[in-house]
Protein backbone atom coordinates (compact mmCIF):
# COMPACT_ATOMS: atom_id res chain seq x y z
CA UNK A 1 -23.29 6.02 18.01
CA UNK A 2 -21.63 2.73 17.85
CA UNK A 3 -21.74 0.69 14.71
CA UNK A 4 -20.28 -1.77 12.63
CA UNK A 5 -19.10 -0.95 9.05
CA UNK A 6 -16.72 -1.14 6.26
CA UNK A 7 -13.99 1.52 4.87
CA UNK A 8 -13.60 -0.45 1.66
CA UNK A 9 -15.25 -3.49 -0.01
CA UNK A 10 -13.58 -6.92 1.24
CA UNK A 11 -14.22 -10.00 2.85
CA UNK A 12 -15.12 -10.30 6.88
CA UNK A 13 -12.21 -8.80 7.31
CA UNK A 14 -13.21 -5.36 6.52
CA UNK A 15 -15.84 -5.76 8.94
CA UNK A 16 -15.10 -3.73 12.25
CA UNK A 17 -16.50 -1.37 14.81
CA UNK A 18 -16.44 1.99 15.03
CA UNK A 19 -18.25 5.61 15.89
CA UNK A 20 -19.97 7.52 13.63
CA UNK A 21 -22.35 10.94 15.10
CA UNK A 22 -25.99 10.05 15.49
CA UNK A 23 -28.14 10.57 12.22
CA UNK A 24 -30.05 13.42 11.71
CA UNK A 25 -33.83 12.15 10.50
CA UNK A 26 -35.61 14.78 7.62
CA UNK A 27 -38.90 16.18 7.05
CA UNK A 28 -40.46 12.62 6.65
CA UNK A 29 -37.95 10.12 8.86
CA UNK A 30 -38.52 9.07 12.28
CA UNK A 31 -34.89 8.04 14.16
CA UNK A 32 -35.05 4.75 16.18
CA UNK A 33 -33.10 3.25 18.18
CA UNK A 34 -32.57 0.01 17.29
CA UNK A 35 -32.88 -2.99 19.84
CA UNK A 36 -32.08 -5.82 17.19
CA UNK A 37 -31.09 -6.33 13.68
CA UNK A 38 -30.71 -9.56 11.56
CA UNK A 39 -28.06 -10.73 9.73
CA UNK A 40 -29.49 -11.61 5.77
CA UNK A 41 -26.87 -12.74 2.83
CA UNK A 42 -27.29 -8.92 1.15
CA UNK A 43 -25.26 -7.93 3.97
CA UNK A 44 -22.07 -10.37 2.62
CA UNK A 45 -22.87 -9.64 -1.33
CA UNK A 46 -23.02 -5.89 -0.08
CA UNK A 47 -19.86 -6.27 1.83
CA UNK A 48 -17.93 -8.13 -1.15
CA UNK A 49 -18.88 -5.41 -3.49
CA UNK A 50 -21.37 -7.93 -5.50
CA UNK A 51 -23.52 -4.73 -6.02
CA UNK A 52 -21.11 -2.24 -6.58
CA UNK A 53 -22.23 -1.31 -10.49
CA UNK A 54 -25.80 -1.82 -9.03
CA UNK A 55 -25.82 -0.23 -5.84
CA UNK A 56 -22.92 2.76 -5.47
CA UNK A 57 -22.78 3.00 -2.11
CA UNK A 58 -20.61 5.96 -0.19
CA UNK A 59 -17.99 4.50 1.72
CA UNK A 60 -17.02 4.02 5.05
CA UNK A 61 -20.73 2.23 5.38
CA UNK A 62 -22.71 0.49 7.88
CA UNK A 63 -23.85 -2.71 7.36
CA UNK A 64 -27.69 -4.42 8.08
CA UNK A 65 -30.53 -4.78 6.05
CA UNK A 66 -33.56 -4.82 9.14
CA UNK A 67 -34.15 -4.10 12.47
CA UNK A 68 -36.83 -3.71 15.21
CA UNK A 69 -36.51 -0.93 17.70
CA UNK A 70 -38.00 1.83 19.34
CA UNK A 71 -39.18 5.67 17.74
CA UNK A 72 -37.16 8.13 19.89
CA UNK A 73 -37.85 11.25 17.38
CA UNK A 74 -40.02 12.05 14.31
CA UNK A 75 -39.20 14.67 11.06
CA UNK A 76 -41.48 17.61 11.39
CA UNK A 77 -43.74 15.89 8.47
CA UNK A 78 -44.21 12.57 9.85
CA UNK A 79 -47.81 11.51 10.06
CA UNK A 80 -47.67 7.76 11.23
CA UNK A 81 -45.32 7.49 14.03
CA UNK A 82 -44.74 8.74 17.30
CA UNK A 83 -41.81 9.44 19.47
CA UNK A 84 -42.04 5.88 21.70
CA UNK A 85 -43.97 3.43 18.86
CA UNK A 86 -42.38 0.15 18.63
CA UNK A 87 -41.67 -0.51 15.18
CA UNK A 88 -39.70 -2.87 12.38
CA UNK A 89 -38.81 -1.96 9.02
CA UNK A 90 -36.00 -2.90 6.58
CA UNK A 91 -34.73 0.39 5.27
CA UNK A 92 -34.84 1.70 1.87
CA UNK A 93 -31.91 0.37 -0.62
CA UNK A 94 -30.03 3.54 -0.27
CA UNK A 95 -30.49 4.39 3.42
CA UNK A 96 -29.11 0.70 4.80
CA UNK A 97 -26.73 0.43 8.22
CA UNK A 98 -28.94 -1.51 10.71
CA UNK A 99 -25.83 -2.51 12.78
CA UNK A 100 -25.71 0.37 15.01
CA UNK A 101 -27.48 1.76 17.82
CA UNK A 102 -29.60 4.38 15.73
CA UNK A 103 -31.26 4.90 12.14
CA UNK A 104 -33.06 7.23 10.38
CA UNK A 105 -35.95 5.67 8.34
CA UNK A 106 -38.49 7.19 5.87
CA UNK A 107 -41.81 6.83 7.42
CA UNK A 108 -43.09 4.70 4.42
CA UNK A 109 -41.08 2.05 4.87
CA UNK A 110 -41.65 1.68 8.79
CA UNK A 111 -44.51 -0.72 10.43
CA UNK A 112 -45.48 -0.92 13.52
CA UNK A 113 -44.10 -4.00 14.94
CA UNK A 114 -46.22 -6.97 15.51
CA UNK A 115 -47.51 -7.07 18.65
CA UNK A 116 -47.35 -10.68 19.98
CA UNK A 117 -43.53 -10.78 19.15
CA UNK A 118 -40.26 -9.61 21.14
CA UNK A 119 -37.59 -7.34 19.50
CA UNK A 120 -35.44 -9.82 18.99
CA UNK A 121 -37.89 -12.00 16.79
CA UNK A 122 -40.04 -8.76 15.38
CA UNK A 123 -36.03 -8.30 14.32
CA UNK A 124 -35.82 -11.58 11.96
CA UNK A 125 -38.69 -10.56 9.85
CA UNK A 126 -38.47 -7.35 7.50
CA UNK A 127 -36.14 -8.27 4.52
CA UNK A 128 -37.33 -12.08 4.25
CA UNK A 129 -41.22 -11.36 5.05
CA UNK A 130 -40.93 -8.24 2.27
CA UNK A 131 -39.16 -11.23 0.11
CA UNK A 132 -41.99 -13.74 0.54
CA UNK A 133 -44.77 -11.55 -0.22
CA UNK A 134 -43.60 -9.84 -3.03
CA UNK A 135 -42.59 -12.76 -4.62
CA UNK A 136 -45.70 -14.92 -3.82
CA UNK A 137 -48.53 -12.50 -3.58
CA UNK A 138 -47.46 -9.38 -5.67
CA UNK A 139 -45.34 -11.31 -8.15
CA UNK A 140 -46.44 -14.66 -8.53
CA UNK A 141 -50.39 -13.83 -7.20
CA UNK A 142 -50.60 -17.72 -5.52
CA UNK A 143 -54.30 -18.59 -5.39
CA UNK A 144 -55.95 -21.76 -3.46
CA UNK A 145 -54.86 -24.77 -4.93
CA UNK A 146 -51.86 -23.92 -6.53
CA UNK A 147 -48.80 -25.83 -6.58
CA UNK A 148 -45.52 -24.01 -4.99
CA UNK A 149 -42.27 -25.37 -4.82
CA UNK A 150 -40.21 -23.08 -2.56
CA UNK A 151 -36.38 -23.84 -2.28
CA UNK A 152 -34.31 -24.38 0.80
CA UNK A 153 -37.34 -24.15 3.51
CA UNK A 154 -35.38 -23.97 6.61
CA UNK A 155 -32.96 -20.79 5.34
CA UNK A 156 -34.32 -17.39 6.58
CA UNK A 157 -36.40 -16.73 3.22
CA UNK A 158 -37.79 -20.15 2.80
CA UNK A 159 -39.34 -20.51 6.50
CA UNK A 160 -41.50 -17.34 6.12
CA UNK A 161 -42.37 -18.08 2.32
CA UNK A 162 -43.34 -21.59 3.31
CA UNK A 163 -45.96 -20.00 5.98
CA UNK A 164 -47.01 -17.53 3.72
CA UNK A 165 -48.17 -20.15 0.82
CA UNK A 166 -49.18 -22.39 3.00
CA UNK A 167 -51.74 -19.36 4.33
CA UNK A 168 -52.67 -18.57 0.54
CA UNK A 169 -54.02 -21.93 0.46
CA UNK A 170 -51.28 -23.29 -2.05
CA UNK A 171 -50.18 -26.95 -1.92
CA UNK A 172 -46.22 -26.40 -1.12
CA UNK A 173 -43.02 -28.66 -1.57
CA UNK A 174 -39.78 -27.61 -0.45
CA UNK A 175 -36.45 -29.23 -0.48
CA UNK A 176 -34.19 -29.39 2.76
CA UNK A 177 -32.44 -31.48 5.08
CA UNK A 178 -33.65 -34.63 6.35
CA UNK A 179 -32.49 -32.87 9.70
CA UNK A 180 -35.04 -29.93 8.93
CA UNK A 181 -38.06 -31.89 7.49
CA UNK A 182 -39.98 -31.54 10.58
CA UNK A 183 -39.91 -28.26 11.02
CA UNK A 184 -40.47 -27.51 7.63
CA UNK A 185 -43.40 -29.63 7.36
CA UNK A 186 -44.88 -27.71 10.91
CA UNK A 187 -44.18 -24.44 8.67
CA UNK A 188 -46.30 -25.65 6.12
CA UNK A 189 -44.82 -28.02 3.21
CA UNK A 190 -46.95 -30.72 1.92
CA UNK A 191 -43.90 -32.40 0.49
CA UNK A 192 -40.13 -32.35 1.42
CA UNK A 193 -37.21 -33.01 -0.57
CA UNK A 194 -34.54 -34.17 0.98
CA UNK A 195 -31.82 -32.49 -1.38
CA UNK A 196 -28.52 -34.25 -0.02
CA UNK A 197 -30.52 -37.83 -1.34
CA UNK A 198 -33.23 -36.81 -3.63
CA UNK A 199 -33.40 -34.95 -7.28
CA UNK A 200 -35.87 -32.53 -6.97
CA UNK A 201 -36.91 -32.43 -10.62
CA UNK A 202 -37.32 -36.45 -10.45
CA UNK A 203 -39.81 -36.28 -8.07
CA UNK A 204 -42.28 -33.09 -8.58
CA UNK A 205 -43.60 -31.69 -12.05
CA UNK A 206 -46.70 -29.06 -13.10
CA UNK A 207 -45.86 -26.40 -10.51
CA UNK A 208 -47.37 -23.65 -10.68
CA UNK A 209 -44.75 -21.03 -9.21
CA UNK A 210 -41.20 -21.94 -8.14
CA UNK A 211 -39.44 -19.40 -5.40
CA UNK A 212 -36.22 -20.27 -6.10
CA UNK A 213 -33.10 -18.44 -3.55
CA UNK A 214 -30.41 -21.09 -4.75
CA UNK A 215 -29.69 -19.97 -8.48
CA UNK A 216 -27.11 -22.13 -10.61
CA UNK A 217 -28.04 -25.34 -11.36
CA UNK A 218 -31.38 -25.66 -9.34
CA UNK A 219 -32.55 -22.44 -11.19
CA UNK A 220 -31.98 -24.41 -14.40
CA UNK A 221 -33.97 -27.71 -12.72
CA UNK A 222 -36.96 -25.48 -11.51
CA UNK A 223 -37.62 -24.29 -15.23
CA UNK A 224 -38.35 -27.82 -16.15
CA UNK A 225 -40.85 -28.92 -13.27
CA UNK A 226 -43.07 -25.71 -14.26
CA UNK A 227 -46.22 -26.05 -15.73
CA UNK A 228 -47.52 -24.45 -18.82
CA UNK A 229 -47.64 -20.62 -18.09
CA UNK A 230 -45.70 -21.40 -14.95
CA UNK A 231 -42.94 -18.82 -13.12
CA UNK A 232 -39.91 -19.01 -11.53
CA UNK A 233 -39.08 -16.06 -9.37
CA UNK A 234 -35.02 -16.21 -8.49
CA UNK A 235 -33.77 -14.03 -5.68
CA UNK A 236 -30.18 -15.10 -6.41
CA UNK A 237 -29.85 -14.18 -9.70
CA UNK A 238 -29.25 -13.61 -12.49
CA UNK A 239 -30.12 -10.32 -12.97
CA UNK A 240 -32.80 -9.56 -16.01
CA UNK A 241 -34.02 -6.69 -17.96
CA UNK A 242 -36.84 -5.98 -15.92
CA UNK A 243 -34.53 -5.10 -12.59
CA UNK A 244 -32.16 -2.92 -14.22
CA UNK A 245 -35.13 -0.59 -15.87
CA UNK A 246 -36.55 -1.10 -12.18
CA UNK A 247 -33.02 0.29 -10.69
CA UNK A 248 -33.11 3.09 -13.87
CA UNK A 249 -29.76 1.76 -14.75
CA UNK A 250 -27.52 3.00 -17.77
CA UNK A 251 -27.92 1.34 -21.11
CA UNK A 252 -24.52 -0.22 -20.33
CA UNK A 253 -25.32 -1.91 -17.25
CA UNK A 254 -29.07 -2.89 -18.71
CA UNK A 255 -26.81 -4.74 -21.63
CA UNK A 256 -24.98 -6.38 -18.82
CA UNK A 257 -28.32 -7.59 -17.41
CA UNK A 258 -29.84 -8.69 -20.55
CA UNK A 259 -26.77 -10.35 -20.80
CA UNK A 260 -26.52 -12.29 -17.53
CA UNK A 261 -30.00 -13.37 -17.64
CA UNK A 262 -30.49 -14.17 -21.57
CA UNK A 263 -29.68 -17.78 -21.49
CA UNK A 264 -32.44 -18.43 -18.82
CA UNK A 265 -34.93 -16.59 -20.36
CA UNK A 266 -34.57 -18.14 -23.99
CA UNK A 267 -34.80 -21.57 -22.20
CA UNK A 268 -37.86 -20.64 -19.80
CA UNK A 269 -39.48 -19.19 -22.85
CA UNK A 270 -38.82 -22.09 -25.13
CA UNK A 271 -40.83 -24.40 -21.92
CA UNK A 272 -43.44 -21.89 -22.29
CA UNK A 273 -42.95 -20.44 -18.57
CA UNK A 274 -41.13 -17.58 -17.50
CA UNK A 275 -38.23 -16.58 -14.94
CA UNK A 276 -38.23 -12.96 -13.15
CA UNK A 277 -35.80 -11.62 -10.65
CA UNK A 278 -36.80 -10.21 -7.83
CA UNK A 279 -34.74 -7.48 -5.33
CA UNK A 280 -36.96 -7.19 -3.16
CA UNK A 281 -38.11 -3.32 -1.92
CA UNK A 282 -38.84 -1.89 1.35
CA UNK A 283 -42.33 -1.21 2.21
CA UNK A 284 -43.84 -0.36 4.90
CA UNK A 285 -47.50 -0.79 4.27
CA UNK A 286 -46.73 -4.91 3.27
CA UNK A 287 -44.99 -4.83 6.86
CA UNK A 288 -48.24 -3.91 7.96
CA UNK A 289 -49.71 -6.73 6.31
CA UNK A 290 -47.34 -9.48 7.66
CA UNK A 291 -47.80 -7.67 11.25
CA UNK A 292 -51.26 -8.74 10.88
CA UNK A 293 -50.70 -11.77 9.96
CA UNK A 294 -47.94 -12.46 12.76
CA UNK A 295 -50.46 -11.35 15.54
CA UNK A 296 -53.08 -13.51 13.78
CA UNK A 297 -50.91 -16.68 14.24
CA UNK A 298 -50.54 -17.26 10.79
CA UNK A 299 -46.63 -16.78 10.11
CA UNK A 300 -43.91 -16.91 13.33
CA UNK A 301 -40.49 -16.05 12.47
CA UNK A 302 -37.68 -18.91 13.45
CA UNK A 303 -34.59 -17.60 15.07
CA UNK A 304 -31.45 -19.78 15.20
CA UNK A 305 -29.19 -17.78 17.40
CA UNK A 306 -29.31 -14.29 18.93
CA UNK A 307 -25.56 -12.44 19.35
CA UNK A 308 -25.03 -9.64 21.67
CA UNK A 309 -24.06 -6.69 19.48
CA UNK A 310 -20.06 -6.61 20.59
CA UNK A 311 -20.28 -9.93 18.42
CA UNK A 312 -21.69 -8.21 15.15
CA UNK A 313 -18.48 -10.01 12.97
CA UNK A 314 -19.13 -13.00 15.06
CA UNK A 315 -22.84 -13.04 13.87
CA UNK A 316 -21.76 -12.79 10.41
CA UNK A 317 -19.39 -15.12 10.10
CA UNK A 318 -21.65 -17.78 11.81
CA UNK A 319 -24.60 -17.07 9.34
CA UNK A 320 -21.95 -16.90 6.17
CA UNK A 321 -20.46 -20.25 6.89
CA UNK A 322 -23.87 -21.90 7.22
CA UNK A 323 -23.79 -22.78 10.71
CA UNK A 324 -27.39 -21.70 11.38
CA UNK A 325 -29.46 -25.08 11.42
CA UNK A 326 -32.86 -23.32 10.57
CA UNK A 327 -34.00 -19.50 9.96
CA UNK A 328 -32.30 -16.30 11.17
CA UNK A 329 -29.48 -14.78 12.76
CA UNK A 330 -30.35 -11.83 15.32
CA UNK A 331 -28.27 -9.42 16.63
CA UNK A 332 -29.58 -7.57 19.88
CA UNK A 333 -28.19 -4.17 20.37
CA UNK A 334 -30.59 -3.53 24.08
C-alpha cells in the first residue's frame, strides 16, 4: 500500500512517500480502506519527536491521526462491523498511520460514519470531535447555563467544541479573528474576541470552564477569568500528573510531568480553580455519539481545503504554516 511516513524524527523534511505491505487486521480489527484522512497538529509534534519519551513509536512510521473510509475485511472476533460499512474512527495512540490507503483498527474505536456527511467531511471529525467531548462533557460536565470560553474558535478543535457547548446549552465566548467572527458566531459563540485587538482577560470574568488549545501565556490569562471552582482544560500542555499515571509512565518521566505542570497548578490552586491536561483517547462509542449528533444537525464539521493524496507533504505544510482560514485540512485518498 502506498503511504506517507517518516524513517527518523525531523522536520517536513522527513516526510515522504513510500510502500509498505498491506496490514494484517487481528482477532478484533476490521481493515479499511481509507478514502480521506485529516491533517491535526499531533501529526507535526509526532513528526518532530515532541512525544518521543511519551509515545515510543517504532520507526519508519506512518503518519495521520483520523480517517473515514470503507470496511473491506473484519478479524474473526469482530462483532460490530461488516465487510462494506462506512465508517470513521481516529485510531488508538499506538496503532496511528492514517496517510495510506489501508488501516487496521480495533473495533472499539471505530463508528459508523455519520450518515448525512461525505468522506471527505466524515474525514475532519474523529480526533477534534473525540477532543471536544471529552473535554466538555466527560471532563468539564458543561450543564445549561454555564459560561465557556473556548480558545481559537475557527482552528479545527475550536469549531466543533464551539457547536458542541453551544448544544449543551452553555453561554460560549471564543476569541478569533475579526476575519472569522462570523462564522464563529453561526457555530455558536455568544461573544467573540477579537485577539489581534482585544485582551481576552479584560473583557470576560466568572467562567465556568475554559478549553484552552493555545498554552503559554493565554493558559496563564484563562486561570484568572475562572470562577470559583472553575477549570481550565489545556490540550497544549503542559503535561500534569494525572496524564503520565494515565500513560503508566516511569517514576522518572511522572517527575518530569509534575515538573512541567507544577507552576500552573500552584497558581490555579492558589485562584481556587483547577487546570487538567487532556490527550485526548480514541473511542469509538463517543464517535457514535457525535454521529448522532452530526445527522441530527447539531454539529457540521468545517473543511478549509481538501488535497489529493500525491500532495500529503503539501497538506501538511499548508496546515503547519497556518494557511487554513477556518477548520480542517482533508486529505482524500479515493
Amino acid at each position: 500500500m502506498k503511504t506517507y511516513l517518516i524513517q527518523k524524527y525531523g522536520d517536513q523534511s522527513a516526510v515522504r512517500a513510500a510502500e509498505l505491505p498491506d496490514p494484517e487486521p487481528g482477532a478484533d480489527e476490521v481493515l479499511v480502506k481509507i478514502h480521506a484522512a485529516s491533517v491535526n497538529p499531533l501529526d507535526f509534534k509526532i513528526r518532530d519527536g515532541d512525544f518521543k519519551l511519551i509515545l515510543p513509536y517504532r520507526l519508519p512510521l506512518v503518519l495521520g491521526n483520523d480517517f473515514a473510509g470503507v470496511v473491506v475485511r473484519a478479524g474473526s472476533a469482530v462483532t460490530r462491523f461488516s465487510v462494506g460499512d462506512e465508517v470513521y474512527a481516529r485510531p488508538g495512540k499506538d496503532r496511528i498511520g492514517t496517510f495510506a490507503e489501508l488501516i487496521a483498527v480495533h473495533q472499539n474505536d471505530l463508528a459508523h460514519k455519520p450518515a448525512t456527511l461525505t468522506m471527505t467531511e466524515a474525514a475532519s471529525l474523529p480526533l477534534v470531535a473525540l477532543t471536544s467531548w471529552q473535554a466538555l462533557v466527560e471532563r468539564a460536565r458543561v450543564q445549561p447555563g454555564q459560561k465557556v470560553l473556548i480558545h481559537a474558535g475557527s482552528g479545527g478543535v475550536g469549531t466543533i467544541a464551539l457547536q458542541l457547548a453551544r448544544h449543551l446549552g452553555a453561554h460560549v465566548a471564543t476569541t478569533a479573528s475579526a476575519a472569522n467572527a462570523a462564522l464563529v458566531k453561526e457555530l455558536g459563540a455568544d461573544i467573540v474576541i477579537d485577539y489581534r485587538a482585544q485582551d481576552f482577560e479584560e473583557l470576560v470574568e466568572g467562567y465556568d470552564v475554559v478549553l484552552d488549545t493555545l498554552g503559554g501565556k493565554t493558559l496563564e490569562k484563562s486561570l484568572r477569568v475562572l470562577k470559583p471552582g472553575g477549570k481550565v482544560i489545556g490540550i497544549a500542555g503542559p503535561p500534569d500528573p494525572d496524564f503520565a499515571r494515565e500513560l503508566g509512565a516511569n517514576p522518572v518521566m511522572t517527575q518530569v510531568m509534575n515538573a512541567l505542570s507544577f507552576k500552573t497548578r500552584r497558581h490555579a490552586k492558589r485562584r481556587g480553580v483547577s487546570y487538567s491536561f487532556l490527550f485526548m483517547k480514541a473511542d469509538g462509542d463517543q464517535l457514535r455519539e457525535l454521529a448522532r449528533l452530526v445527522d441530527a444537525g447539531a454539529i457540521r464539521p468545517v473543511v478549509d481545503r481538501v488535497f489529493p493524496f500525491e500532495q500529503t507533504r503539501e497538506a501538511m505544510e499548508y496546515a503547519e504554516k497556518g494557511r487554513a482560514k477556518a477548520g480542517k485540512v482533508v486529505i482524500a485518498m479515493v
